[in-house]
Protein backbone atom coordinates (compact mmCIF):
# COMPACT_ATOMS: atom_id res chain seq x y z
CA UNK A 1 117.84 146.71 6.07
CA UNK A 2 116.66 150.11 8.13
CA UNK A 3 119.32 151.63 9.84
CA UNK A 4 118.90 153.93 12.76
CA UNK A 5 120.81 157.57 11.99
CA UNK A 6 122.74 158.90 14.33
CA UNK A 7 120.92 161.63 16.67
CA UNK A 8 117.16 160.34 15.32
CA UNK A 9 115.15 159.68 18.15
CA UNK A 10 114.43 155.77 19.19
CA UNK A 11 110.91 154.87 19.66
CA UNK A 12 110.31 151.94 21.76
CA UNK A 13 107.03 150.19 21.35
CA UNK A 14 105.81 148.53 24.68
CA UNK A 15 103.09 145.41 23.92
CA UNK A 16 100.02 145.14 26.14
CA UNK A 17 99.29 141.90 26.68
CA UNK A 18 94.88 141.60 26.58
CA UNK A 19 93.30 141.14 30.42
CA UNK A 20 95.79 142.06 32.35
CA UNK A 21 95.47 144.28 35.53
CA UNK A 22 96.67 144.65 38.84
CA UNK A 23 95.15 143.85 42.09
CA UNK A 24 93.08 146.43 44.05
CA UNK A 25 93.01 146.95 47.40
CA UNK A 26 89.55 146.54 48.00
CA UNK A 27 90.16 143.37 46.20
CA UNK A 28 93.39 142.53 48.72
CA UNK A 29 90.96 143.46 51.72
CA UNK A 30 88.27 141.54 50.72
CA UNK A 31 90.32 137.99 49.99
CA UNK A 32 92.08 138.58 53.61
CA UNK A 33 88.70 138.93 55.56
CA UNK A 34 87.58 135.68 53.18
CA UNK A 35 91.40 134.06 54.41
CA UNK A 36 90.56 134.86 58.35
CA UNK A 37 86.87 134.19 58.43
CA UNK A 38 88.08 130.76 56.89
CA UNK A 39 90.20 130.80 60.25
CA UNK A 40 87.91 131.38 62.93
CA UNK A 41 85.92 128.76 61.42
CA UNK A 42 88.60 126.09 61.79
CA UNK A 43 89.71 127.28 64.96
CA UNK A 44 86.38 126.90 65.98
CA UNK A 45 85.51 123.68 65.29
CA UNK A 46 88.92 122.60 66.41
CA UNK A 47 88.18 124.00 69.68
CA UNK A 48 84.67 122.61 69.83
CA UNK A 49 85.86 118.96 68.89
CA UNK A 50 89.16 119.09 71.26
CA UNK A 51 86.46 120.30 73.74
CA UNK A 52 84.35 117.86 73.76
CA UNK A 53 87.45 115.00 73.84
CA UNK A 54 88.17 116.47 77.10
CA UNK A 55 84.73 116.20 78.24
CA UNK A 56 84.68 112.32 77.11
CA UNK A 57 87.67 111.96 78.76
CA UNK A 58 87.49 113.48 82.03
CA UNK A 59 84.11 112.03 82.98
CA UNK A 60 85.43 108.55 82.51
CA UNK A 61 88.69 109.49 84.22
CA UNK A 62 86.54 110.80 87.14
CA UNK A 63 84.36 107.80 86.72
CA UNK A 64 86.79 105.19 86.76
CA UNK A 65 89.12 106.60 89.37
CA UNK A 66 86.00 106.86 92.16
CA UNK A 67 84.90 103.41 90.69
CA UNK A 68 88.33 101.60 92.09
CA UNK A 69 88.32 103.44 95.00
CA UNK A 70 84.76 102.18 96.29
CA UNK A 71 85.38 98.39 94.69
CA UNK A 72 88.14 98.38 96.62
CA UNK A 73 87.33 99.39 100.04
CA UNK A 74 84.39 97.42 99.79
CA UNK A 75 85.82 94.24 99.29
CA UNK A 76 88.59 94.76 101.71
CA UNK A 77 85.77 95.77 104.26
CA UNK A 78 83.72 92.16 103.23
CA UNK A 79 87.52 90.32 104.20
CA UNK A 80 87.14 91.99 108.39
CA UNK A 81 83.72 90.24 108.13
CA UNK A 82 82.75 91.74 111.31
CA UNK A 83 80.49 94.96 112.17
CA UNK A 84 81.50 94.41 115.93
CA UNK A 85 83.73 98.11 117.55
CA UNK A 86 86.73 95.84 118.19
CA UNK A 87 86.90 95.07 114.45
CA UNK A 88 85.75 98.33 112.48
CA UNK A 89 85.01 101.84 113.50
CA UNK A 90 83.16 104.17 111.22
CA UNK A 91 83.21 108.05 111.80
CA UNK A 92 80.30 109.82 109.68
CA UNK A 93 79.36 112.77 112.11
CA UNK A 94 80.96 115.18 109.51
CA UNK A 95 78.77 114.17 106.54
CA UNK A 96 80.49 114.45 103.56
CA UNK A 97 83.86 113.63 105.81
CA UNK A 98 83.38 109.96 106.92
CA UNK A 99 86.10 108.06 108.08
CA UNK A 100 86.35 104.28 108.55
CA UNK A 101 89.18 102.33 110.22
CA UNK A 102 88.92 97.88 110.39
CA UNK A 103 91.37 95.12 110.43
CA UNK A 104 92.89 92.87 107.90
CA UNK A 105 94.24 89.42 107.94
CA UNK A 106 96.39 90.47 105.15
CA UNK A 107 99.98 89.59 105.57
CA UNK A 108 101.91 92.63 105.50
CA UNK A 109 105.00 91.60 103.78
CA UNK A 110 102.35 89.26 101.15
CA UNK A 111 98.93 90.63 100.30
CA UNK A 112 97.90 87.63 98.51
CA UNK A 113 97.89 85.38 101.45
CA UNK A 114 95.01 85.84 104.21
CA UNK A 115 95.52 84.13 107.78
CA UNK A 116 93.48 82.26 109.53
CA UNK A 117 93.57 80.16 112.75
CA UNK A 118 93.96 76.42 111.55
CA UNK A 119 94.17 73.10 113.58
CA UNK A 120 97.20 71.79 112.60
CA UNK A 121 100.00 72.85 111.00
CA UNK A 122 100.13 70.29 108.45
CA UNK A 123 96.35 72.11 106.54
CA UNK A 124 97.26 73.77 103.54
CA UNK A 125 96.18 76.39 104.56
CA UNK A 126 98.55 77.07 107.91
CA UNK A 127 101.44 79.53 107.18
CA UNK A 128 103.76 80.32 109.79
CA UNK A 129 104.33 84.04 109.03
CA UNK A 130 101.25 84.39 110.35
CA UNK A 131 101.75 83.69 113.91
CA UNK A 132 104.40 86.47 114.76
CA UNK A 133 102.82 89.49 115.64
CA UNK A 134 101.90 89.92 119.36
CA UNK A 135 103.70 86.15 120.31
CA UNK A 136 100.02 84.68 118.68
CA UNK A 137 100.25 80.81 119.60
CA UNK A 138 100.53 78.72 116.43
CA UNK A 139 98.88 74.85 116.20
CA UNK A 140 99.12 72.39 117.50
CA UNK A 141 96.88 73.86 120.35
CA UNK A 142 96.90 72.97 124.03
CA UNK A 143 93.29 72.94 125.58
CA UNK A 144 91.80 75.01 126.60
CA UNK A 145 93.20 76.99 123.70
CA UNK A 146 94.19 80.68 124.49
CA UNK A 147 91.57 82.42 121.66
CA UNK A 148 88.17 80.81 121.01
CA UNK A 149 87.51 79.41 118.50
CA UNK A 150 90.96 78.66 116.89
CA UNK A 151 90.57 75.70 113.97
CA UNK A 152 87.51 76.76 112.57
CA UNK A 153 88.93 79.20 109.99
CA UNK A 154 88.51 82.68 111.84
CA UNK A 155 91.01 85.53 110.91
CA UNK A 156 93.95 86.09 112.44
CA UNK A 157 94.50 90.03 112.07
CA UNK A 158 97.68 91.42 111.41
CA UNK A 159 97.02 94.97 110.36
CA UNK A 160 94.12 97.94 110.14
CA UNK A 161 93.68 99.60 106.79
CA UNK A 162 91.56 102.83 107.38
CA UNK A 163 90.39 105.17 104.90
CA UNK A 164 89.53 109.22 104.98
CA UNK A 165 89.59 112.28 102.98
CA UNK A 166 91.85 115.22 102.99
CA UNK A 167 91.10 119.08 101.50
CA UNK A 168 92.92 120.02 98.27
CA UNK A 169 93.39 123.15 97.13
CA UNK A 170 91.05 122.95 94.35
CA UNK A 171 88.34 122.87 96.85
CA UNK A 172 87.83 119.38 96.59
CA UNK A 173 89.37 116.29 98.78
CA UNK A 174 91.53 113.21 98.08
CA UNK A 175 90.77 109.44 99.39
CA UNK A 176 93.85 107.80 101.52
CA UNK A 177 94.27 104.60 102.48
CA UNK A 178 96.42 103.97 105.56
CA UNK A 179 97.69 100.87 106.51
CA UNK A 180 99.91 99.80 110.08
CA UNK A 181 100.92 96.78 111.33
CA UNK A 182 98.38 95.62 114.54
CA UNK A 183 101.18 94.84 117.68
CA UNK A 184 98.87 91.81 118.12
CA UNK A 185 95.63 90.03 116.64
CA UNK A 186 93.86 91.96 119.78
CA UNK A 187 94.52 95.23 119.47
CA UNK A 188 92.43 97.89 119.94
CA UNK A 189 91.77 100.14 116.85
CA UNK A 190 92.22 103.34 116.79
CA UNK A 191 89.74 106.43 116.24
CA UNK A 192 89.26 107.16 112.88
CA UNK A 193 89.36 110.75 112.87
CA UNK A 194 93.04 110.19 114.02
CA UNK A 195 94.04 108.81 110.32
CA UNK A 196 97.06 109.96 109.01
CA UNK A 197 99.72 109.41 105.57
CA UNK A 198 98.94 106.56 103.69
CA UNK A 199 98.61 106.47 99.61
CA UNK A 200 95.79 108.63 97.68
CA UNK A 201 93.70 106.15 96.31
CA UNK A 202 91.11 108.67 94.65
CA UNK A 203 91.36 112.24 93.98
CA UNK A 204 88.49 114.86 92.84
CA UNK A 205 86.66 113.69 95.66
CA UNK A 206 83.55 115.77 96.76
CA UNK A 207 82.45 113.89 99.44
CA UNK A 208 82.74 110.47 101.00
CA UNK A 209 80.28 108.48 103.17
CA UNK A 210 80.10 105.66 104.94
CA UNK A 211 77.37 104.13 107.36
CA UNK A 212 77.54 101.01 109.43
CA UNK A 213 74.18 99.62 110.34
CA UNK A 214 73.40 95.94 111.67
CA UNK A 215 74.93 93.97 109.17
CA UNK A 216 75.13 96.03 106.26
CA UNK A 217 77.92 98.36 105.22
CA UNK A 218 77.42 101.22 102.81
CA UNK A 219 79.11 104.01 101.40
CA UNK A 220 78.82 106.44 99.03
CA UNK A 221 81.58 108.29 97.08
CA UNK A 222 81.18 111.53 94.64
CA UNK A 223 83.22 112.53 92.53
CA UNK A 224 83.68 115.64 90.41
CA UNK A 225 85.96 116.03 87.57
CA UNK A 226 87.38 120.03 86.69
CA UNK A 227 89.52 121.20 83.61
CA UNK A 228 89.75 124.53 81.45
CA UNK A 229 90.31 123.71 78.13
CA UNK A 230 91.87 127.43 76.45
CA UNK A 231 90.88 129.19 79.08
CA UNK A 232 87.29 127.79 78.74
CA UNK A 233 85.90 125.79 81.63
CA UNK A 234 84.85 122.10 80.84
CA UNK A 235 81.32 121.70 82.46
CA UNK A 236 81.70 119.50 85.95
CA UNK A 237 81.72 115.93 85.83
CA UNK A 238 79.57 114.47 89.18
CA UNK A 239 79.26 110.99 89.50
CA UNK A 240 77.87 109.18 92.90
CA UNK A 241 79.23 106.11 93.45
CA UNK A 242 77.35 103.58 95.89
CA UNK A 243 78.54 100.34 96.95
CA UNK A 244 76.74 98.38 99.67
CA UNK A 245 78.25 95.17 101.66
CA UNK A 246 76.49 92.93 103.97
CA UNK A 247 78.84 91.91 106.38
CA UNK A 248 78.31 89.14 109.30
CA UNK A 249 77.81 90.28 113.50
């Protein structure tokens, strides 16, 4: 057994193990541009997919919410029935600005049921609720009967619904619907131009137009959807809505 003397110098033998190195820095530079290119890709097509999900889903938000908007004032403008003053008033000298005002036989307190004058008060159809606005006289009728014709199933009207468009501040307007209680079945309308509160029915709203000629009804809504997806701008959604009713004189 060797045995190290006292005072001999110790030599220490260090092993290399074959292939192995250290990493350069050109190396180190090279994999982090490799790492971050990688990057830029995903981010990239990340942004270009989340992009184009916002595109998809703006244009049918923008398409649906004008959609509503003209389905529903056109079937509450085919309930007035009427294009005579007394009954609707449409405003279009501001093109782009229209406003519209006509009466309902709605109930106020119950949208689902729609008056109208009946014979008797024993028809299905008769509901006294609708007889109390303006002191209206309810069946059975003494002749020669107040209104003409009562008992052959005209409207009683109980309230005007108008609709009109307000500025936003993105530069684009919102749809309202207004809706007041008429004093009586008679009463005059008023000008539409003079439309106020009511509930936003559609918003993103270029323009809004409505014409009233003989016995047809139109109007004609765009729409135009705006969003800025990382502080890129989403192309504009436009969509033109038309909707046409043919209503009785």
């Amino acid at each position: 057994m060797a045995t190290v003397r006292s005072g001999e110098p110790r030599i220490t033998r260090v092993a290399r193990v074959q292939g192995e190195r250290g990493i350069t820095v050109i190396e180190l530079l090279v994999a982090t541009a490799v790492f971050a290119l990688f990057i830029i890709i995903v981010d990239a097509v990340f942004f270009t997919a989340n992009r184009s999900a916002k595109k998809t889903e703006l244009a049918a938000e923008v398409q649906q919410n004008a959609r509503i908007a003209v389905e529903r004032l056109t079937r509450e403008i085919r309930e007035s029935g009427s294009t005579t003053p007394s009954i609707i008033r449409a405003d279009n000298a501001t093109p782009g600005h229209s406003a519209i005002v006509f009466k309902s036989a709605r109930l106020p307190q119950d949208n689902s049921k729609f008056c109208m004058y009946v014979r008797t008060s024993t028809e299905p159809l008769y509901d006294s609720r609708c007889f109390t606005n303006g002191g209206t006289t309810a069946p059975p009728y003494i002749s020669p009967e107040p209104i003409m014709p009562r008992g052959s199933y005209t409207p009683i009207w109980q309230r005007y619904v108008g609709y009109y468009v307000v500025d936003t501040p993105d530069g684009l307007h919102e749809l309202r619907r207004a809706v007041v209680t008429l004093a009586s079945p008679g009463a005059a309308l008023p000008d539409p131009l003079t439309l106020s509160g009511g509930d936003v029915i559609a918003t993103m709203v270029e323009s809004f137009d409505v014409t009233l000629v003989g016995g047809e009804f139109r109007v004609t809504l765009k729409a135009k959807g705006r969003q800025v997806v990382q502080g890129v701008a989403v192309p504009d959604q436009d969509f033109l809505l038309p909707g046409t009713v043919l209503v009785r004189n």
